[in-house]
N, C-alpha and C. Protein backbone atom coordinates (compact mmCIF):
# COMPACT_ATOMS: atom_id res chain seq x y z
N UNK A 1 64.35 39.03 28.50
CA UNK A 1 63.21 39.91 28.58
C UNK A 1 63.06 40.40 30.02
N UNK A 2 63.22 42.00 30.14
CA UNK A 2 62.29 42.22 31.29
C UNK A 2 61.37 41.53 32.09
N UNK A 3 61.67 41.55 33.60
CA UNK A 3 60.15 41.21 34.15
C UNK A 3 59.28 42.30 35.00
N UNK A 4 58.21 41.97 34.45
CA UNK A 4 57.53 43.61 34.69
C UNK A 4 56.82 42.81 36.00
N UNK A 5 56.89 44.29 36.86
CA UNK A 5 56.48 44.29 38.03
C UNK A 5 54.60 44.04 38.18
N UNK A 6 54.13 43.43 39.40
CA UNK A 6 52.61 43.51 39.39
C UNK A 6 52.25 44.16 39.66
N UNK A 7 50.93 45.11 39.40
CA UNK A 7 50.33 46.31 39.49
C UNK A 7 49.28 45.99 40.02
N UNK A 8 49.04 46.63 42.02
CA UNK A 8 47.94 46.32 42.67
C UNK A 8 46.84 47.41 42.34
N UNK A 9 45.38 47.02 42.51
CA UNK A 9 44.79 48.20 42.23
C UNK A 9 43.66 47.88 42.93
N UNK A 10 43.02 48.64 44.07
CA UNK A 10 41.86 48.54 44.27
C UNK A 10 40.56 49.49 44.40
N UNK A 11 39.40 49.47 43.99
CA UNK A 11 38.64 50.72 44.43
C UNK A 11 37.47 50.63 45.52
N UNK A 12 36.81 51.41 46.50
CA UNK A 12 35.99 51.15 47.32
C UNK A 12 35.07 51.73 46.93
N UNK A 13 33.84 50.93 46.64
CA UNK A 13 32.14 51.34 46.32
C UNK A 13 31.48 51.27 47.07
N UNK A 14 30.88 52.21 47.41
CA UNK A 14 29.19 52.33 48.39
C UNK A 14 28.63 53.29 47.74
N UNK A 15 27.31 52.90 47.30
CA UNK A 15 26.10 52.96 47.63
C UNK A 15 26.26 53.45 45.51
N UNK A 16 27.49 52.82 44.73
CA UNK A 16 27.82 53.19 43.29
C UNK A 16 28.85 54.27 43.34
N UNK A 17 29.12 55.16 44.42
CA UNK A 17 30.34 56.07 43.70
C UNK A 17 31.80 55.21 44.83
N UNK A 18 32.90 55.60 43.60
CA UNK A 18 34.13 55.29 44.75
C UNK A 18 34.84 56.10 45.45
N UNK A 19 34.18 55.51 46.81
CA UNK A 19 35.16 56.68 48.02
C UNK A 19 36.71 56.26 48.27
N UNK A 20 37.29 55.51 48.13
CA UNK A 20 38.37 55.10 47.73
C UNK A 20 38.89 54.48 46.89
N UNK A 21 40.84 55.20 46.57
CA UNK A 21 41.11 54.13 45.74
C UNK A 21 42.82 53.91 45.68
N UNK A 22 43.37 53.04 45.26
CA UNK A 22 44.58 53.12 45.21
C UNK A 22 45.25 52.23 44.18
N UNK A 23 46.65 52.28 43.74
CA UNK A 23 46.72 51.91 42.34
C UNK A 23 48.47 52.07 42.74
N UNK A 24 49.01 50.73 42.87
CA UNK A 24 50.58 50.91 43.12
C UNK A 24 51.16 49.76 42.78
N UNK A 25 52.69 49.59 42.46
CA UNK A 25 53.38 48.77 42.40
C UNK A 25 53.98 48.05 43.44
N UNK A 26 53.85 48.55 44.91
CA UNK A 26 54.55 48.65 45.94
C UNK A 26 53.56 47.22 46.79
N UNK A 27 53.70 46.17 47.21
CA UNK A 27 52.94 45.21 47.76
C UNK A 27 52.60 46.24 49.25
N UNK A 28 54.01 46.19 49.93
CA UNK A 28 53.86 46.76 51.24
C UNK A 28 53.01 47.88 51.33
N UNK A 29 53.03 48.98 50.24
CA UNK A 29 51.95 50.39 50.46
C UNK A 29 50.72 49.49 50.12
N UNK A 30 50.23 48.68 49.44
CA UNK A 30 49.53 48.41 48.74
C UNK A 30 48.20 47.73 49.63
N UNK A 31 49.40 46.58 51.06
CA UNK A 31 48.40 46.16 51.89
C UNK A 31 48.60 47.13 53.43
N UNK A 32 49.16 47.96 53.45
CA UNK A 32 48.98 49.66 54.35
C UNK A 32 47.60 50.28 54.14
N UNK A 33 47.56 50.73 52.92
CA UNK A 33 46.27 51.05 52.02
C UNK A 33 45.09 50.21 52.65
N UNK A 34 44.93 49.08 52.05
CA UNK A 34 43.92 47.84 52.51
C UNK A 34 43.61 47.96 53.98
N UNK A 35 44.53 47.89 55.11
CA UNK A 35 43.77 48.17 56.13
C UNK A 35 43.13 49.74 56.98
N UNK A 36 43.39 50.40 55.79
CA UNK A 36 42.54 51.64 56.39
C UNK A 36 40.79 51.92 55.94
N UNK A 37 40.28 50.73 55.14
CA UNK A 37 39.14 50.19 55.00
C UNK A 37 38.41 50.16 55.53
N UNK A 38 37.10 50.67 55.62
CA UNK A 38 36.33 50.49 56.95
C UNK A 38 35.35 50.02 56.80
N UNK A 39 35.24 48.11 56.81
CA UNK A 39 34.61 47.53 56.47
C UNK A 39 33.00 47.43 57.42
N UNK A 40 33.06 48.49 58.48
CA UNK A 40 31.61 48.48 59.29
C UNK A 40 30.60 49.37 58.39
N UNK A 41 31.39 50.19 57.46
CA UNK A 41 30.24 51.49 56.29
C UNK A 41 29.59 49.86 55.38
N UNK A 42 28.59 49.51 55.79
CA UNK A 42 27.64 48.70 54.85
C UNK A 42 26.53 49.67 54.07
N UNK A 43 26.32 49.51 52.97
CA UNK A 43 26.63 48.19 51.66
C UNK A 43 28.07 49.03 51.02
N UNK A 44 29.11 47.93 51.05
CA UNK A 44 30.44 48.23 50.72
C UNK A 44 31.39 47.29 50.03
N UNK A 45 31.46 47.41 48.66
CA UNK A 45 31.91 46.30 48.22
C UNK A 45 33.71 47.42 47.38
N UNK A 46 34.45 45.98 47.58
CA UNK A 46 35.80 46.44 46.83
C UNK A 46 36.09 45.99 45.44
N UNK A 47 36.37 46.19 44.54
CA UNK A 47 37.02 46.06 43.09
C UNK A 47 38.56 46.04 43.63
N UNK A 48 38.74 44.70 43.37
CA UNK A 48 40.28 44.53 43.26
C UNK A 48 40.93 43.62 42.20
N UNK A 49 42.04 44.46 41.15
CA UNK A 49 42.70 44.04 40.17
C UNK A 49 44.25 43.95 40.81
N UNK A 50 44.61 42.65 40.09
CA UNK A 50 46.06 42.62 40.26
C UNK A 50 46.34 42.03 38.50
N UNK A 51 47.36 43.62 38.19
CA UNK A 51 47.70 43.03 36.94
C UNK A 51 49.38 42.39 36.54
N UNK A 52 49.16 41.54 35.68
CA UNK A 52 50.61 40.95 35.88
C UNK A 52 51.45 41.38 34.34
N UNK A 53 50.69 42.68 33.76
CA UNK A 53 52.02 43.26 32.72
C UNK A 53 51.16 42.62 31.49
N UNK A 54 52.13 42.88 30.39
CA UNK A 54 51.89 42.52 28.84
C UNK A 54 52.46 41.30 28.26
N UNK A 55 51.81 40.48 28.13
CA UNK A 55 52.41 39.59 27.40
C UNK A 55 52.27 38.74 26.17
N UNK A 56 52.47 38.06 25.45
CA UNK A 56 52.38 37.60 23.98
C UNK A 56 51.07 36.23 24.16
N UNK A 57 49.97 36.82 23.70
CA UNK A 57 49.09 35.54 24.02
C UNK A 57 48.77 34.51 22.95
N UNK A 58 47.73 33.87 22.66
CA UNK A 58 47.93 32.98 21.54
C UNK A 58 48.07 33.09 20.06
N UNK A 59 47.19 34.00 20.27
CA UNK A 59 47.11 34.94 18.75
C UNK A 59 48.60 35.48 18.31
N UNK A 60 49.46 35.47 19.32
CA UNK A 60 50.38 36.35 18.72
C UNK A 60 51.21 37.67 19.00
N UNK A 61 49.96 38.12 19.59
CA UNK A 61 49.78 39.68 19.66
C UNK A 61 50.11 39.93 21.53
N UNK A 62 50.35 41.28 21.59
CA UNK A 62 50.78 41.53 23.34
C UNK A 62 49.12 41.94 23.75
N UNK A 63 48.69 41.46 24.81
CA UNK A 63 47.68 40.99 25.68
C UNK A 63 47.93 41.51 26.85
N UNK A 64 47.16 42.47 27.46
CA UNK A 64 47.04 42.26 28.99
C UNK A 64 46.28 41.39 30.07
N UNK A 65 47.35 40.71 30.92
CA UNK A 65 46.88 39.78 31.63
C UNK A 65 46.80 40.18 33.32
N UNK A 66 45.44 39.82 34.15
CA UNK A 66 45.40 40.41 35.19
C UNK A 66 44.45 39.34 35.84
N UNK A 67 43.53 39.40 37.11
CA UNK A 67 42.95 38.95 37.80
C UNK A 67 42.03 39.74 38.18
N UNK A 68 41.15 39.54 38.55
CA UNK A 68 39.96 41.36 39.43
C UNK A 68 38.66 40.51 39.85
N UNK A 69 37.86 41.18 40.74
CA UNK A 69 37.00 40.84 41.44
C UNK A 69 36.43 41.74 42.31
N UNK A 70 35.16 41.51 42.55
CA UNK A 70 34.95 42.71 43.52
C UNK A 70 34.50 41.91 45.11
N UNK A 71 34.51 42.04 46.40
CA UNK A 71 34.78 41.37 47.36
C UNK A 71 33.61 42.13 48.22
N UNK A 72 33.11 41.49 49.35
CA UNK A 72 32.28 42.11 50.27
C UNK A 72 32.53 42.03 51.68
N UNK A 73 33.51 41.45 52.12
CA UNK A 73 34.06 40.87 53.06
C UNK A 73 35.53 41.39 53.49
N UNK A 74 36.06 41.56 54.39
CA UNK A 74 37.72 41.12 54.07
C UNK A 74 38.35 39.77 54.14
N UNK A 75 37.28 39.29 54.74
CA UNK A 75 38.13 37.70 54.36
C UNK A 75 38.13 37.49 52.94
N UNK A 76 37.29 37.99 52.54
CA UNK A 76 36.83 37.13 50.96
C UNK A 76 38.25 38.14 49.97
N UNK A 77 38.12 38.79 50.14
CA UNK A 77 39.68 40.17 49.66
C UNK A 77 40.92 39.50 49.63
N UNK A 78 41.25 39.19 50.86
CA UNK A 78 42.68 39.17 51.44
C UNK A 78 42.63 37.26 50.88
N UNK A 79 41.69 36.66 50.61
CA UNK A 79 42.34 35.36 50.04
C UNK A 79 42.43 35.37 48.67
N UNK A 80 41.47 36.25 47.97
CA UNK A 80 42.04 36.64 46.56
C UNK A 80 42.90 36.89 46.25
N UNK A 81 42.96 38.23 47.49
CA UNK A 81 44.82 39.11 47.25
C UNK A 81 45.96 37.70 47.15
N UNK A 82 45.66 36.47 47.79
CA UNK A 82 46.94 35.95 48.56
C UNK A 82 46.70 34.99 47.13
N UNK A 83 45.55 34.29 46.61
CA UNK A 83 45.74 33.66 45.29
C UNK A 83 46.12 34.24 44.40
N UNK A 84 45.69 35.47 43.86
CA UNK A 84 46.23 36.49 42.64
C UNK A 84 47.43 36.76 42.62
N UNK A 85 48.34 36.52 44.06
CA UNK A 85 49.92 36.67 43.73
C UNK A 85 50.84 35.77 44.45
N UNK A 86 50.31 34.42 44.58
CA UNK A 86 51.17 33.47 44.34
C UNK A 86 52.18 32.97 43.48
């Protein structure tokens, strides 16, 4: 079987609409992206998904499986990022 690649995705919210966003397979573009953030615009929170593809879950059936969270910090981000793709 194929192994399907992880799909980073994050979006930036203030104040409810998203002024940024990005959505790649690429780790390296992915944390390029991440530091052009400008975590001094408060109240600013991130939505970040890392999905890890389709796979056969208990039932049977193909399932998408992923991780996501939304972060307020960059510390609090970048240790998700680093658990979600261990």
């Amino acid at each position: 079987m194929k192994q399907s690649k992880l799909n980073f995705t994050f979006k930036v919210v203030k104040n409810g609409k998203i002024i940024d966003r990005c959505q790649t397979h690429s780790k390296r573009r992915f944390y390029n992206k991440l530091r052009t953030i400008n975590w001094q615009n408060k109240p600013l929170k991130v939505y970040l998904r890392i999905s890890y593809g389709k796979r056969e879950c208990n039932l049977g059936c193909l399932c998408s499986f992923y991780n996501d969270g939304e972060y307020e910090t960059k510390q609090d981000l970048m240790k998700a990022l680093e658990a979600f793709t261990e």
